[in-house]
C-alpha atoms as a PDB file:
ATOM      1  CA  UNK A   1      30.541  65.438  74.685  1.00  0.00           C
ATOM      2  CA  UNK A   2      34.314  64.977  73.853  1.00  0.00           C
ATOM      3  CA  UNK A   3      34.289  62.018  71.095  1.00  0.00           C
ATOM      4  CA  UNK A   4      37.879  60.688  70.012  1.00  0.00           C
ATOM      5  CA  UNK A   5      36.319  57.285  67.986  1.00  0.00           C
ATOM      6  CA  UNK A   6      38.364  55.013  70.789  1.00  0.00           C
ATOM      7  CA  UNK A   7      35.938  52.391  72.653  1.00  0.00           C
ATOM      8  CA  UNK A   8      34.979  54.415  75.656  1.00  0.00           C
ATOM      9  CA  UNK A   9      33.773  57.728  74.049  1.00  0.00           C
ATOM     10  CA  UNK A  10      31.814  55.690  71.446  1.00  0.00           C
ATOM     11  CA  UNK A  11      30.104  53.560  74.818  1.00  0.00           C
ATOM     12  CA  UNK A  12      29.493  56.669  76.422  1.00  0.00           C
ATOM     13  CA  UNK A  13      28.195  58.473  73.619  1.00  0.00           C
ATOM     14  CA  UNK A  14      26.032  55.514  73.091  1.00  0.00           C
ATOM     15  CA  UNK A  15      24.345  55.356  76.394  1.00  0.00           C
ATOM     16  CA  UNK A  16      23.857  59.197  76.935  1.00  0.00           C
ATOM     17  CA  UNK A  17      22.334  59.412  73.412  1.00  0.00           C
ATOM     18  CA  UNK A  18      19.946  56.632  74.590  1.00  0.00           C
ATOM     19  CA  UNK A  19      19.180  58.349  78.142  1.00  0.00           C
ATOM     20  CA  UNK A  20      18.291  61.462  76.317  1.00  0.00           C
ATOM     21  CA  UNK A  21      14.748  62.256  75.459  1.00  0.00           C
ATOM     22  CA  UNK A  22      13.868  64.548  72.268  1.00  0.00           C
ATOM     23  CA  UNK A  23      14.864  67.925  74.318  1.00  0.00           C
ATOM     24  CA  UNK A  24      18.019  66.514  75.449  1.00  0.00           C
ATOM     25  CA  UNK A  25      19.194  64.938  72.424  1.00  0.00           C
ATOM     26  CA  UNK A  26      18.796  68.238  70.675  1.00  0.00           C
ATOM     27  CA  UNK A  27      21.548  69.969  73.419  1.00  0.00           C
ATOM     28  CA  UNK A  28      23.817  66.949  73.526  1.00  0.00           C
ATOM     29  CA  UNK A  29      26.779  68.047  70.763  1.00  0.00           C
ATOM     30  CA  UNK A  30      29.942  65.742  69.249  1.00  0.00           C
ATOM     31  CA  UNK A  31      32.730  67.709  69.433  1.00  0.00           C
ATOM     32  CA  UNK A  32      36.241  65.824  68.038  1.00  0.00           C
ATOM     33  CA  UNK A  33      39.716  67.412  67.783  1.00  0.00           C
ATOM     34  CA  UNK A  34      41.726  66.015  64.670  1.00  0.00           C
ATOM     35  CA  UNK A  35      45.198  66.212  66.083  1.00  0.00           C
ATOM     36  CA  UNK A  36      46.640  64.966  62.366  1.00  0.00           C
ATOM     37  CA  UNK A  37      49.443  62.875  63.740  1.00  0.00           C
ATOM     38  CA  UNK A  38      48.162  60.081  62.107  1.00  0.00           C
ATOM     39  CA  UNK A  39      47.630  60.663  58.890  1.00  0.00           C
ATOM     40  CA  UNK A  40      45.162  59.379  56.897  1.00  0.00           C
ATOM     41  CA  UNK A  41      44.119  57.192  60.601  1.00  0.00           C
ATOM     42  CA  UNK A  42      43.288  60.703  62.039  1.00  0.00           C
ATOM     43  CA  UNK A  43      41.025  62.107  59.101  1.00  0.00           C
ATOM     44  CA  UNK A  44      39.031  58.059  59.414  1.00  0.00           C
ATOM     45  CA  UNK A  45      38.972  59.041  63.302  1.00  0.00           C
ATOM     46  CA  UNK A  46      37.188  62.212  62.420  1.00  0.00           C
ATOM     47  CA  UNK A  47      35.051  60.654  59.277  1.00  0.00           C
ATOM     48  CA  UNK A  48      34.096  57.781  61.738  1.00  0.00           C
ATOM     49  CA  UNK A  49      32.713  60.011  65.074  1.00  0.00           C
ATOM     50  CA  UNK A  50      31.085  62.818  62.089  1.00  0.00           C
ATOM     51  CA  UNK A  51      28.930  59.387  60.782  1.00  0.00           C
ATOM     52  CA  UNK A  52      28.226  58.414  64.051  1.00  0.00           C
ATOM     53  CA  UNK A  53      27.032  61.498  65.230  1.00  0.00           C
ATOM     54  CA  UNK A  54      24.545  61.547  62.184  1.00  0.00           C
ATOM     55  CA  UNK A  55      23.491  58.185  62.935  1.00  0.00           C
ATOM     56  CA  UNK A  56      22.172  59.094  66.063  1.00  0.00           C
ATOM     57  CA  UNK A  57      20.740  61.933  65.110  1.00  0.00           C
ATOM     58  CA  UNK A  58      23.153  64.551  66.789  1.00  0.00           C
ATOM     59  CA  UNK A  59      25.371  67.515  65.721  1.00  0.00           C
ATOM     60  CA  UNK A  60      29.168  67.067  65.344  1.00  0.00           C
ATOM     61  CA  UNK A  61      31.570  69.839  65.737  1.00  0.00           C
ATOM     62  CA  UNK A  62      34.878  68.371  64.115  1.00  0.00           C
ATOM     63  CA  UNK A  63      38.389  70.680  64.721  1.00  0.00           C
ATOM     64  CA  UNK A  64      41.746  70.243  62.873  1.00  0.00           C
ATOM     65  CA  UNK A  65      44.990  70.965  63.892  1.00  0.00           C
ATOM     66  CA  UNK A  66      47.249  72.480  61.207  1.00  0.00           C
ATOM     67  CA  UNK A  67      49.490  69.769  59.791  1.00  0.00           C
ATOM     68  CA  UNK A  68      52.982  70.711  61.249  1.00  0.00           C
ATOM     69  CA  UNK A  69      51.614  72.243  65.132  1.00  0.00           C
ATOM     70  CA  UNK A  70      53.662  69.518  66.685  1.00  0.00           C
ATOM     71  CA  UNK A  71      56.970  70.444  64.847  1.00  0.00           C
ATOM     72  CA  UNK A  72      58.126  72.122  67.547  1.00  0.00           C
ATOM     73  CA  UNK A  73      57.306  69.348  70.705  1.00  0.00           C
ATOM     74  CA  UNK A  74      60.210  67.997  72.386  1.00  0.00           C
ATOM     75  CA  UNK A  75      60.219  64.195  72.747  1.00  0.00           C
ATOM     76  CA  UNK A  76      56.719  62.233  73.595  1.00  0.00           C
ATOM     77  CA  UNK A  77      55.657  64.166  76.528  1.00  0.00           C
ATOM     78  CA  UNK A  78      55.871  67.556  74.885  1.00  0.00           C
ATOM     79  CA  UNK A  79      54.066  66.038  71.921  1.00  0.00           C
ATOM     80  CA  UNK A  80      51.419  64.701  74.464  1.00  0.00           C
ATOM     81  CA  UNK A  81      50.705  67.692  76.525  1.00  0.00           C
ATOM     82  CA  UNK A  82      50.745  70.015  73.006  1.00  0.00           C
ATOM     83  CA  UNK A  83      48.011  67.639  71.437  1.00  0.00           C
ATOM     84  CA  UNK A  84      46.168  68.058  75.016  1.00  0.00           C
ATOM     85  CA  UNK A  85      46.325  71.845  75.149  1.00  0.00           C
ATOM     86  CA  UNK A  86      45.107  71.859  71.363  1.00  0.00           C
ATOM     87  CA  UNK A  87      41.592  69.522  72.423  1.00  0.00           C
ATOM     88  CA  UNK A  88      40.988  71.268  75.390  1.00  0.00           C
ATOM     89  CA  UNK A  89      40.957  74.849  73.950  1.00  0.00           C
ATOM     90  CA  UNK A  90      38.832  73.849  71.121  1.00  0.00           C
ATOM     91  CA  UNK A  91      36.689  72.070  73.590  1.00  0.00           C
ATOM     92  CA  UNK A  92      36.308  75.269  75.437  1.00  0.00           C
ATOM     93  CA  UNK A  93      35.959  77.398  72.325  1.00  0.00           C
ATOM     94  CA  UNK A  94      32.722  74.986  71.531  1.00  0.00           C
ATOM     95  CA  UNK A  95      31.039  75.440  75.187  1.00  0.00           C
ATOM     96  CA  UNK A  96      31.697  79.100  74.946  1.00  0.00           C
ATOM     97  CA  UNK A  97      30.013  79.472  71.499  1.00  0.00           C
ATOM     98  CA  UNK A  98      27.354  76.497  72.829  1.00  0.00           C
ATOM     99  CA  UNK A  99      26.458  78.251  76.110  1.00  0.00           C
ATOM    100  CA  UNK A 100      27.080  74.479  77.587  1.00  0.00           C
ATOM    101  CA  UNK A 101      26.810  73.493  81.024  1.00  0.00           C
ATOM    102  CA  UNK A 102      29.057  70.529  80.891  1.00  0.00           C
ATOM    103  CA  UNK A 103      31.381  68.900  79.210  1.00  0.00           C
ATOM    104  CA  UNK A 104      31.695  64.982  79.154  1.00  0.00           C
ATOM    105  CA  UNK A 105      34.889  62.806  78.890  1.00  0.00           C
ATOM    106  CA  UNK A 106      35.077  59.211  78.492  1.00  0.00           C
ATOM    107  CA  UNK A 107      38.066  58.731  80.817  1.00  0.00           C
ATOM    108  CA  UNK A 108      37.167  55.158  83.102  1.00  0.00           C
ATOM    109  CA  UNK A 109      38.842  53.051  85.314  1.00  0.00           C
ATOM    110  CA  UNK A 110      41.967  52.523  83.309  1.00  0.00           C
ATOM    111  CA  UNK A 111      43.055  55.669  82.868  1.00  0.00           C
ATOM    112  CA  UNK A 112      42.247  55.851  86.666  1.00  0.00           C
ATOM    113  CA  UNK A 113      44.742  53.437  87.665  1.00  0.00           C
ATOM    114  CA  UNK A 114      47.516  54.101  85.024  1.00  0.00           C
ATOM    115  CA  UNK A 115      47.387  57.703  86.193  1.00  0.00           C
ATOM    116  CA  UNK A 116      47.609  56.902  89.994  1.00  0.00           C
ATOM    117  CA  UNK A 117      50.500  54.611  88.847  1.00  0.00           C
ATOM    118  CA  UNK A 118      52.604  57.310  86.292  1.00  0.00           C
ATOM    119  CA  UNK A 119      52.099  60.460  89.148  1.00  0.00           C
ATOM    120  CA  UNK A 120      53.518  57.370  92.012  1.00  0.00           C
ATOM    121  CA  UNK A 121      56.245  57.270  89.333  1.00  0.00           C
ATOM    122  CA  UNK A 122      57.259  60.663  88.377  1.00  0.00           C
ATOM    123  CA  UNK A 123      56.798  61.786  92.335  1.00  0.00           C
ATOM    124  CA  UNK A 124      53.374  63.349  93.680  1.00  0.00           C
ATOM    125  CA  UNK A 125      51.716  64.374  96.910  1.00  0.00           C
ATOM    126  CA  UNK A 126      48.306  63.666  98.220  1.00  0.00           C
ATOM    127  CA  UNK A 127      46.122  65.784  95.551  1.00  0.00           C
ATOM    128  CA  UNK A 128      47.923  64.078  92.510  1.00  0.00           C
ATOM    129  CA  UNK A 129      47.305  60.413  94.575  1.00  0.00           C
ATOM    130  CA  UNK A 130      43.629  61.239  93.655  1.00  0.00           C
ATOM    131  CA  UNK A 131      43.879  60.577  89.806  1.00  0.00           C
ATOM    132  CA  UNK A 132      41.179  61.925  87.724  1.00  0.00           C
ATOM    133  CA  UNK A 133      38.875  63.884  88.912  1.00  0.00           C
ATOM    134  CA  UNK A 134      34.915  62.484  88.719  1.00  0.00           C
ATOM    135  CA  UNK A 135      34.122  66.124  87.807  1.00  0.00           C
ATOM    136  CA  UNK A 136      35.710  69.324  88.463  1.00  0.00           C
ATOM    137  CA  UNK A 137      35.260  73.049  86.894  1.00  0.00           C
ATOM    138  CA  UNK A 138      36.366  73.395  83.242  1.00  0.00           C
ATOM    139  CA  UNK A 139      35.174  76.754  83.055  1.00  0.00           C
ATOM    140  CA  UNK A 140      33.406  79.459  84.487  1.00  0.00           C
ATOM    141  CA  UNK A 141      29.717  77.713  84.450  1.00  0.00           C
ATOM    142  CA  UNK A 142      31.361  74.744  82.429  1.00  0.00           C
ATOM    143  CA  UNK A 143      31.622  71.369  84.476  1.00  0.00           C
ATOM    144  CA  UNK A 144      34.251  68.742  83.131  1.00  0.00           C
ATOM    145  CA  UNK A 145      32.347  65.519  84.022  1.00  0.00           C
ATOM    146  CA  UNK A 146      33.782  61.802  83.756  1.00  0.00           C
ATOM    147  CA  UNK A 147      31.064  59.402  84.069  1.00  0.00           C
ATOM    148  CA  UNK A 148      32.193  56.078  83.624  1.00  0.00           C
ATOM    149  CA  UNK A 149      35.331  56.276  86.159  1.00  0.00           C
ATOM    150  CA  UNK A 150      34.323  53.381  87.875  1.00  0.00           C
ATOM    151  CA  UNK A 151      33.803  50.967  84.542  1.00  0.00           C
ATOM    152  CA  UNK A 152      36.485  49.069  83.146  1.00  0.00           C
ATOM    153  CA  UNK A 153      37.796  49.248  79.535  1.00  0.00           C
ATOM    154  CA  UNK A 154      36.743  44.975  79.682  1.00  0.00           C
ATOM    155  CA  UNK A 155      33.258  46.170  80.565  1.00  0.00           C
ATOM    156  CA  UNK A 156      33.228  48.667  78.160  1.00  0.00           C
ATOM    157  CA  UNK A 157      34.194  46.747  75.007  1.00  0.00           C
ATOM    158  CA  UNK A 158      31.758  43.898  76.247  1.00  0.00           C
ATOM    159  CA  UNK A 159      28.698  46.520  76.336  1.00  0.00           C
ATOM    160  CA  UNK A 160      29.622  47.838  72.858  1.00  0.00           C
ATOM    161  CA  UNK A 161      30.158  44.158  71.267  1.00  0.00           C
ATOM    162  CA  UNK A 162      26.888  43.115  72.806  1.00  0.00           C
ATOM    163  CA  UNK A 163      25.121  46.039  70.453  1.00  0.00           C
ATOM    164  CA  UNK A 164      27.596  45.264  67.494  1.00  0.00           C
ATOM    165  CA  UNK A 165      29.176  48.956  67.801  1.00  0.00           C
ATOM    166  CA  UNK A 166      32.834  49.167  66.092  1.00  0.00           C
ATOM    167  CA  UNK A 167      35.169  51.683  67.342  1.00  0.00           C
ATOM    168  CA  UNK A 168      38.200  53.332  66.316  1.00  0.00           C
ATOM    169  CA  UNK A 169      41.806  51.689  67.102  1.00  0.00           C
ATOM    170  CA  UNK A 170      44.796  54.157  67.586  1.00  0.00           C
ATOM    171  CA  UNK A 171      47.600  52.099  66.487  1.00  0.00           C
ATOM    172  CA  UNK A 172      49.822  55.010  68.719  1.00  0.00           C
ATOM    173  CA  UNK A 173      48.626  53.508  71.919  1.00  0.00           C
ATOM    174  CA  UNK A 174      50.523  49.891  71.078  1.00  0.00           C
ATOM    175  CA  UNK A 175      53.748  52.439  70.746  1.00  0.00           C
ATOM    176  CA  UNK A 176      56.511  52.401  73.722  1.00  0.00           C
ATOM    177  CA  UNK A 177      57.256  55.893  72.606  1.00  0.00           C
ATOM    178  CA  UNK A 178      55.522  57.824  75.528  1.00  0.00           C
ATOM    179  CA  UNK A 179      55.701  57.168  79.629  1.00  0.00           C
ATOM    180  CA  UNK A 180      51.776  56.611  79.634  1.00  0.00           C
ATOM    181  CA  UNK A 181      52.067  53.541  76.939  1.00  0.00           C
ATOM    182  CA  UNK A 182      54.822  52.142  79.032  1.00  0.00           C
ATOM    183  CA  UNK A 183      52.885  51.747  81.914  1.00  0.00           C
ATOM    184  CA  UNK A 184      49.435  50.403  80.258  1.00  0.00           C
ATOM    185  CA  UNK A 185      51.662  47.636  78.055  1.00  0.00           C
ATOM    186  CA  UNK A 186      54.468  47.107  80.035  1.00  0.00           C
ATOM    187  CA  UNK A 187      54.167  47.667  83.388  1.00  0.00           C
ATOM    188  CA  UNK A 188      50.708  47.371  84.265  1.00  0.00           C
ATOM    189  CA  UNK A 189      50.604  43.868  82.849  1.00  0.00           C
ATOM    190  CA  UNK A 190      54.318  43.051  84.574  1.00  0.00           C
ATOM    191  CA  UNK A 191      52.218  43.924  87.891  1.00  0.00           C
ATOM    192  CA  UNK A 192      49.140  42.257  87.219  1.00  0.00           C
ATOM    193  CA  UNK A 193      51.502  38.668  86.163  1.00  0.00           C
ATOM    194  CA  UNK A 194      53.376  39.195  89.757  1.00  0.00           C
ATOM    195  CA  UNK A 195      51.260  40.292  92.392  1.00  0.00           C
ATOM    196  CA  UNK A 196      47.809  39.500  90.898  1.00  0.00           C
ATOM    197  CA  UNK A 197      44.925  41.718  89.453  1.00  0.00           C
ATOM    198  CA  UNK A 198      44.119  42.899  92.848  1.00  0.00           C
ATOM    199  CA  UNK A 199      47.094  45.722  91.990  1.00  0.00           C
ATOM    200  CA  UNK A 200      44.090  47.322  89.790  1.00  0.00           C
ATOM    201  CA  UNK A 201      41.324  47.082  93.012  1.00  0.00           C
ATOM    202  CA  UNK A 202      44.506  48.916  94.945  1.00  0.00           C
ATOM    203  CA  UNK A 203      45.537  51.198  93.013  1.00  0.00           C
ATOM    204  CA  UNK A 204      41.662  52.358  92.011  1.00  0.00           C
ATOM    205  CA  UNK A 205      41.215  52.353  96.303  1.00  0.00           C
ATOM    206  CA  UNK A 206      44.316  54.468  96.582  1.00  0.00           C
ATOM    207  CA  UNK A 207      43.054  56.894  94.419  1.00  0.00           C
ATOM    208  CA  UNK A 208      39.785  57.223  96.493  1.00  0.00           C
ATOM    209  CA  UNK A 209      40.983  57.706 100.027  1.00  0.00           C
ATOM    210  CA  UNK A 210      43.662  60.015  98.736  1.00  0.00           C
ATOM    211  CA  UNK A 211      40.707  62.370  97.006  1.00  0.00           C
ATOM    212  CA  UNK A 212      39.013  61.515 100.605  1.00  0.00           C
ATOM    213  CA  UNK A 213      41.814  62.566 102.381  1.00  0.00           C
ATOM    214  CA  UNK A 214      42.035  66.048 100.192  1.00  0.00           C
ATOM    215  CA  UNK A 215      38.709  66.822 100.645  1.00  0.00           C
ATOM    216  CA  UNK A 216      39.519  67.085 104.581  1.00  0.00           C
ATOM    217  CA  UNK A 217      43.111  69.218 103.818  1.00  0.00           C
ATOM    218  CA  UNK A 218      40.768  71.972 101.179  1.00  0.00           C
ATOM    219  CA  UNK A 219      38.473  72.077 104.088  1.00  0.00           C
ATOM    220  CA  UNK A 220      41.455  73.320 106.504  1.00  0.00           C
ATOM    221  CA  UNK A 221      43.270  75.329 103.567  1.00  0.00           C
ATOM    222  CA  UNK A 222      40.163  77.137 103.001  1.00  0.00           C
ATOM    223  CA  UNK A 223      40.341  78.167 106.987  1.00  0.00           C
ATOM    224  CA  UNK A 224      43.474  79.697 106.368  1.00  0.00           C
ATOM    225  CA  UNK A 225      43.125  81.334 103.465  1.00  0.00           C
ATOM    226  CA  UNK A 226      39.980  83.490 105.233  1.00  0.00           C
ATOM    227  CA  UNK A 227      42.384  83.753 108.034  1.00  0.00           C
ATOM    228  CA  UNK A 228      46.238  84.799 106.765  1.00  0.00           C
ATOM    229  CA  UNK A 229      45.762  85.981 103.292  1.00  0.00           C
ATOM    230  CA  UNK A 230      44.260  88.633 102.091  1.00  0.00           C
ATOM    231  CA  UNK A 231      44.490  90.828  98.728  1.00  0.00           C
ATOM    232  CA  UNK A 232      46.041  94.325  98.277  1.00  0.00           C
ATOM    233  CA  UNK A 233      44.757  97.011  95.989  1.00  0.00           C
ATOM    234  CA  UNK A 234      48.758  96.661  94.348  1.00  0.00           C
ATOM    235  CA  UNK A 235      47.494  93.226  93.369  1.00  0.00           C
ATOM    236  CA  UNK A 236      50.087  91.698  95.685  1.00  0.00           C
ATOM    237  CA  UNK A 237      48.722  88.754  98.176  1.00  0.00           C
ATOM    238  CA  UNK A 238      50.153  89.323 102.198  1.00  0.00           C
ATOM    239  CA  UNK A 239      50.368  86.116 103.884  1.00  0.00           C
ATOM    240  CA  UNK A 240      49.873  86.722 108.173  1.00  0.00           C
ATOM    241  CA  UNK A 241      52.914  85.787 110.007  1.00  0.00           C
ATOM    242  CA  UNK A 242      50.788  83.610 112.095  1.00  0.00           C
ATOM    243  CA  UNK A 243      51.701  80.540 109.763  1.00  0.00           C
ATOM    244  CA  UNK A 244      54.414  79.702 111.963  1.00  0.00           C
ATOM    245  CA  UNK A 245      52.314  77.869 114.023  1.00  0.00           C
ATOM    246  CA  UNK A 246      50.722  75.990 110.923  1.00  0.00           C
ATOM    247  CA  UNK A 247      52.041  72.199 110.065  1.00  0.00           C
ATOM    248  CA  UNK A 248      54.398  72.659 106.809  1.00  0.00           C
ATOM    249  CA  UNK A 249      52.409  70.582 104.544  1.00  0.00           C
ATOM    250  CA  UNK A 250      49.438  72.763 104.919  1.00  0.00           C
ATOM    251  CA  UNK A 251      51.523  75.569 104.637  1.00  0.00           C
ATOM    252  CA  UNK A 252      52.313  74.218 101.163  1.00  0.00           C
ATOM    253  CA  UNK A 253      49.009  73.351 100.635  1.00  0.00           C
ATOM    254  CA  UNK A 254      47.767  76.997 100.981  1.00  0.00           C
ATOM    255  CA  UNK A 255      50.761  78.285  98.590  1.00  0.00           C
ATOM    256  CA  UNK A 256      49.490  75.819  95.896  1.00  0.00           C
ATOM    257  CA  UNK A 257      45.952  77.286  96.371  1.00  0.00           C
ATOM    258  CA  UNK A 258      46.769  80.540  95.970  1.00  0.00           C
ATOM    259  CA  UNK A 259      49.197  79.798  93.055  1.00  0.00           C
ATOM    260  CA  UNK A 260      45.604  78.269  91.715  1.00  0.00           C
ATOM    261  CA  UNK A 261      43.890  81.075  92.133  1.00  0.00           C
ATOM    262  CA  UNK A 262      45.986  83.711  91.311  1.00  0.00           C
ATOM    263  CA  UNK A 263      46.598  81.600  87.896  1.00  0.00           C
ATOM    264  CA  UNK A 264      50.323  81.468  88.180  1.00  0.00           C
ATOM    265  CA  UNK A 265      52.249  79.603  86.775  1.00  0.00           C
ATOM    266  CA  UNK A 266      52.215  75.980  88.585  1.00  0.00           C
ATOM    267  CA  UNK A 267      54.155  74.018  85.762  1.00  0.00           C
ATOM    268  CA  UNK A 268      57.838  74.216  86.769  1.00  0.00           C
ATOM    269  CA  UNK A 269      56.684  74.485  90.553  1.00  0.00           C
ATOM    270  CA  UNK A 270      58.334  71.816  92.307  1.00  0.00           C
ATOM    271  CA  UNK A 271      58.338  70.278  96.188  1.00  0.00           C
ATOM    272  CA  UNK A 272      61.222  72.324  96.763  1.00  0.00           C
ATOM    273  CA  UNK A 273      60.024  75.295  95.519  1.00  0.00           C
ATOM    274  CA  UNK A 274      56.418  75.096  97.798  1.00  0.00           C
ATOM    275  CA  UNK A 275      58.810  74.068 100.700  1.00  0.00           C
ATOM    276  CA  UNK A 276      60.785  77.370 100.451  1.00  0.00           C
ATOM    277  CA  UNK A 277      57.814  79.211 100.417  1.00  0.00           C
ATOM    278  CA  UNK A 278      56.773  77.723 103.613  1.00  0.00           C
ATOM    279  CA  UNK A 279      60.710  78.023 104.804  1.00  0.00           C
ATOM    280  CA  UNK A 280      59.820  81.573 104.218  1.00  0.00           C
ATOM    281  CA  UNK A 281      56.569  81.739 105.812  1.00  0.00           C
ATOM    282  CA  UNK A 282      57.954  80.881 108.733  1.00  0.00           C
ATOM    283  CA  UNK A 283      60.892  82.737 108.711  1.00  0.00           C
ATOM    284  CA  UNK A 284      62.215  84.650 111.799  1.00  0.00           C
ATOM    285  CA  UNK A 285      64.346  86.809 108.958  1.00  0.00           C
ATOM    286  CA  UNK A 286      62.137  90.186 108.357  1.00  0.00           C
ATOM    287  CA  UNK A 287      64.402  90.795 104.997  1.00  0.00           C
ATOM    288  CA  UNK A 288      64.290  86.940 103.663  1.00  0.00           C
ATOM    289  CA  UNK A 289      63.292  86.690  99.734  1.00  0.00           C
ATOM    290  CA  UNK A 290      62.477  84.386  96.881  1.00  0.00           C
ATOM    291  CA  UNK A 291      62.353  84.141  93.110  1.00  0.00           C
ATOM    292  CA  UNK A 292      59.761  81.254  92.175  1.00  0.00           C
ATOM    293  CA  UNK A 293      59.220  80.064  88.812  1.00  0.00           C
ATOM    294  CA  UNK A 294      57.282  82.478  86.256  1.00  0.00           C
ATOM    295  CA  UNK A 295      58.645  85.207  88.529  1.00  0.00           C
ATOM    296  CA  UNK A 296      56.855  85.622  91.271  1.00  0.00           C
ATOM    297  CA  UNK A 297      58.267  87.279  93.931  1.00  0.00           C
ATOM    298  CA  UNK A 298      58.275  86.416  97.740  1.00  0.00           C
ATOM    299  CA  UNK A 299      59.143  89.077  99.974  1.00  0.00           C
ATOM    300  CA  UNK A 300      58.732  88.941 103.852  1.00  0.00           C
ATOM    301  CA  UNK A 301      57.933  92.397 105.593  1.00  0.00           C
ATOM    302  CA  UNK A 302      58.419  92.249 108.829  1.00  0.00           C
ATOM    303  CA  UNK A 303      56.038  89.534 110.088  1.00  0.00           C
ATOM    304  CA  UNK A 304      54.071  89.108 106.874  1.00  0.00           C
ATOM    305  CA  UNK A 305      55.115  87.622 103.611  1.00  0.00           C
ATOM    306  CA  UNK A 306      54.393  89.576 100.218  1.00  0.00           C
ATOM    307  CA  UNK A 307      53.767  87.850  97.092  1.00  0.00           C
ATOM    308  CA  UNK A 308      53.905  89.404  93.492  1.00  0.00           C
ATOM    309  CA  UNK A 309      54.286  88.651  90.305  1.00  0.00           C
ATOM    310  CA  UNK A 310      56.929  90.691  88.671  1.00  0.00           C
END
């Protein structure tokens, strides 16, 4: 179980540790990524979830960044999404070497709702509407499991105060210096002052019919990726010229699976870009082309449309 020291990984350790009988508490491992961007606060982070680990009788596998990784992050987002890369490889590295069938994250029904909010902010389509997922493949035979989505940080605190169980405080998180801290100490509360704390109940309902709603579009990509695509020997992907008769935002839809699969690059992928790959899809032009990000190639062929990374 992922362990930062912050209120809802100590909770969650806390109840899983008491769930556990003998057998279980002997598979259940700590594992805590010291970022050092905090100094001295990071190593008492670490120090504190090490203790508590020993406390309850379970093993604690501690990582450490080197001191100047972040040197080369460009403003608060880079910074965020370096740190996140860091954690999640050496929480992969640890179920590898663990044989572990799941990793467990703390994220609740906060985080939920401040991540509908910052993807309704930055521009996002039905998928991203769906927040965090409950659980979802981290690996190959490695689940990524999130427990207490549907708890609130209040109820959280209250069940650790009720057992007298400090936790660890980032100080960062009271900062204005990324997006995501803007939204939980500015906005959110600006929202919840105006229009009542119903915007939470909304926002957490949003994100469920939207993963509803996905559930029903993977069901009809899947159809269509059986149907129009299929995998050459040259490692190129041929997508059937019978997508002209498919609605564009499945179209889309399919091109984002198959960017998934194929592990392409998805990062600088943008609306546009998945809309001129369905432009080209549907294309009456035998000769029409395309450079997408992380160059990949899209060629059409006559009636078919040819897909490589080059």
């Amino acid at each position: 179980m992922a362990v930062s020291g912050g209120v809802d990984s100590v909770a969650l350790l806390h109840l899983l540790a008491e769930l556990a009988d003998h057998a279980t508490r002997k598979k259940l491992i700590v594992v805590h990524f010291n970022h050092c961007l905090r100094g001295e606060a990071s190593q008492a982070d670490a120090t504190f979830v090490e203790a508590l680990a020993k406390k309850l009788g379970l093993t604690a596998r501690i990582g450490t960044a080197s001191c100047d990784w972040s040197s080369d992050a460009e403003g608060g987002q880079g910074l965020e999404a370096n740190a996140r890369t860091l954690r999640y490889a050496f929480f992969e590295q640890i179920a590898r070497e663990m044989e572990a069938r799941y990793l467990v994250t703390a994220h609740h029904r906060d985080d939920q709702i401040e991540t509908i909010l910052h993807r309704i902010l930055r521009g996002t389509g039905i998928a991203g509407l769906g927040g965090i997922q409950p659980a979802r493949e981290l690996l190959p035979g490695v689940g990524l499991v999130r427990p207490l989505l549907s708890f609130s940080r209040a109820e959280i605190i209250r069940y650790l105060k009720a057992m007298g169980q400090p936790w660890c405080e980032d100080a960062s998180n009271a900062t204005t210096e990324f997006t995501r801290n803007r939204i939980r100490n500015e906005l959110l509360p600006y929202l919840r002052d105006a229009y009542g704390e119903q915007v939470d109940h909304a926002l957490f309902r949003l994100g469920q019919q939207a993963r509803d709603c996905q559930e029903v579009i993977d069901i009809q990509v899947q159809t269509l990726m059986d149907l129009a695509v299929q995998a050459s020997a040259l490692g190129r992907l041929v997508v059937v010229r019978k997508l002209a008769e498919v609605p564009s935002y499945l179209v889309r839809e399919l091109f984002v699976r198959i960017w998934n699969e194929q592990n392409w690059p998805r990062q600088e992928m943008t609306q546009l870009h998945w809309q001129r790959l369905s432009d080209l899809a549907e294309s009456d032009d035998p000769t029409a082309s395309d450079t997408m990000p992380g160059n990949i190639r899209a060629m059409r062929d006559g009636d078919v449309l040819v897909l490589q990374k080059v």
